[in-house]
C-alpha atoms as a PDB file:
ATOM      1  CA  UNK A   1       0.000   0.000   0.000  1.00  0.00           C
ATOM      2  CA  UNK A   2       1.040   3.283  -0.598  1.00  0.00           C
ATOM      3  CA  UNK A   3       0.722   6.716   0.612  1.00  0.00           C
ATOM      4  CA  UNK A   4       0.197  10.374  -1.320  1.00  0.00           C
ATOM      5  CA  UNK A   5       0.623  13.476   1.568  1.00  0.00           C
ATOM      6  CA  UNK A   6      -0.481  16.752   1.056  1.00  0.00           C
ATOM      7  CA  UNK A   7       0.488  19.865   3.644  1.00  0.00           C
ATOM      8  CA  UNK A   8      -1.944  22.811   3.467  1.00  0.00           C
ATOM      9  CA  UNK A   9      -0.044  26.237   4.963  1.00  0.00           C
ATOM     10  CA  UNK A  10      -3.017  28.442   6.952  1.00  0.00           C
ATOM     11  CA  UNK A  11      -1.875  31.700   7.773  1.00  0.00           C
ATOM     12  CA  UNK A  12      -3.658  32.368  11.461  1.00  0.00           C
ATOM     13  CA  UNK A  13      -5.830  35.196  10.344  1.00  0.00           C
ATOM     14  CA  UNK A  14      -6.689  33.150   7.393  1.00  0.00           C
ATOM     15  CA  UNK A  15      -9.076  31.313   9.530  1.00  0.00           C
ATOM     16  CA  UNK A  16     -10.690  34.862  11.377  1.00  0.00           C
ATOM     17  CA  UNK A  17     -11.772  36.177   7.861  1.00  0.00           C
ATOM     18  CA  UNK A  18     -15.112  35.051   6.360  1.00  0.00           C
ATOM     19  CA  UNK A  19     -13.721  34.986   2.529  1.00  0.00           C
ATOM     20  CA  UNK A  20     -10.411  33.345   3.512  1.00  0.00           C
ATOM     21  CA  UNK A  21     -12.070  30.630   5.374  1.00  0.00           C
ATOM     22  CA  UNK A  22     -14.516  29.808   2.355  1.00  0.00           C
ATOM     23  CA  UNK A  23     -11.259  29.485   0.566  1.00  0.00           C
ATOM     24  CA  UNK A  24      -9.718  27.132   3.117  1.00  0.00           C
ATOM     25  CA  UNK A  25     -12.932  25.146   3.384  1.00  0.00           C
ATOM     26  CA  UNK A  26     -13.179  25.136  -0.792  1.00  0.00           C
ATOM     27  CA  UNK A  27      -9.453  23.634  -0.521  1.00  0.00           C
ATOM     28  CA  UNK A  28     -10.144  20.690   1.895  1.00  0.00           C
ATOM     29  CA  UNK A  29     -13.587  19.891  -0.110  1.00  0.00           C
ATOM     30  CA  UNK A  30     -11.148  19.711  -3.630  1.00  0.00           C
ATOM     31  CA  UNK A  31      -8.990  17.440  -1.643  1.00  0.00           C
ATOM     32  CA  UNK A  32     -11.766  15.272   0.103  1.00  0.00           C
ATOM     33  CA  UNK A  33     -12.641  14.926  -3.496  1.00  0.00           C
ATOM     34  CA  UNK A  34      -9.797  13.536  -4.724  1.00  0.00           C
ATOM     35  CA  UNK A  35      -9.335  11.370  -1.509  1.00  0.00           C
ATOM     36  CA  UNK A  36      -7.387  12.855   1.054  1.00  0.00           C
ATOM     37  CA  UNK A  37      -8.632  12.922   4.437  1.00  0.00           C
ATOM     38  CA  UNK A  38      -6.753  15.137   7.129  1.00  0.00           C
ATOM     39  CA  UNK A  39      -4.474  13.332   8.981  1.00  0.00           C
ATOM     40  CA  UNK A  40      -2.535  15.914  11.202  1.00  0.00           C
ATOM     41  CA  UNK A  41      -2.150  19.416  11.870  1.00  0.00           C
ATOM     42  CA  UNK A  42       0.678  21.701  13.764  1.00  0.00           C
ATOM     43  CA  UNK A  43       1.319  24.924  14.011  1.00  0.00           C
ATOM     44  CA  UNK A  44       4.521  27.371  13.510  1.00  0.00           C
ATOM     45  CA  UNK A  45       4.402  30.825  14.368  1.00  0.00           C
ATOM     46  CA  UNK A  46       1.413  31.822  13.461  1.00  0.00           C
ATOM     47  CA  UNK A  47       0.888  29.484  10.841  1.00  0.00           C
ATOM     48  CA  UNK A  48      -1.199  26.066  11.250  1.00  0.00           C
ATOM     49  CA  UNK A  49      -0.057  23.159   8.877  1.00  0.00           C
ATOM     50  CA  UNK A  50      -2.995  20.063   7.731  1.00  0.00           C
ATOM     51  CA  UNK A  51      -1.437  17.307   7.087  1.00  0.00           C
ATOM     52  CA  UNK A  52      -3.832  15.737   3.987  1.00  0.00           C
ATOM     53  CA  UNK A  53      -3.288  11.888   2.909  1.00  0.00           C
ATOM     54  CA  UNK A  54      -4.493   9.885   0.461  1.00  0.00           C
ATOM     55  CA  UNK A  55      -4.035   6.170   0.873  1.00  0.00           C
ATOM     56  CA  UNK A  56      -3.540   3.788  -2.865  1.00  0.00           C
END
């Protein structure tokens, strides 16, 4: 079995504005799509990372 990862950067205030956060939401739908499914997030700064895999 193998393994496709995807890592999403959020910028922190990405997530406080309405328009950004449709964006970010649009993203992870496109991926769910294709078959990713969030596996882990962390954050740096004031960035959070999602951690998107997709098993095949």
């Amino acid at each position: 079995m193998t393994a496709d990862h995807r890592v999403l950067r959020v910028h922190g205030g990405r997530l406080v504005v309405a328009e950004r956060r449709l964006d970010l939401e649009s993203e992870l739908d496109a991926a769910a799509a294709e078959g990713f499914e969030l596996v882990d997030s962390f954050a740096v700064d004031d960035n959070v990372y999602l951690v998107l895999r997709r098993r095949g």
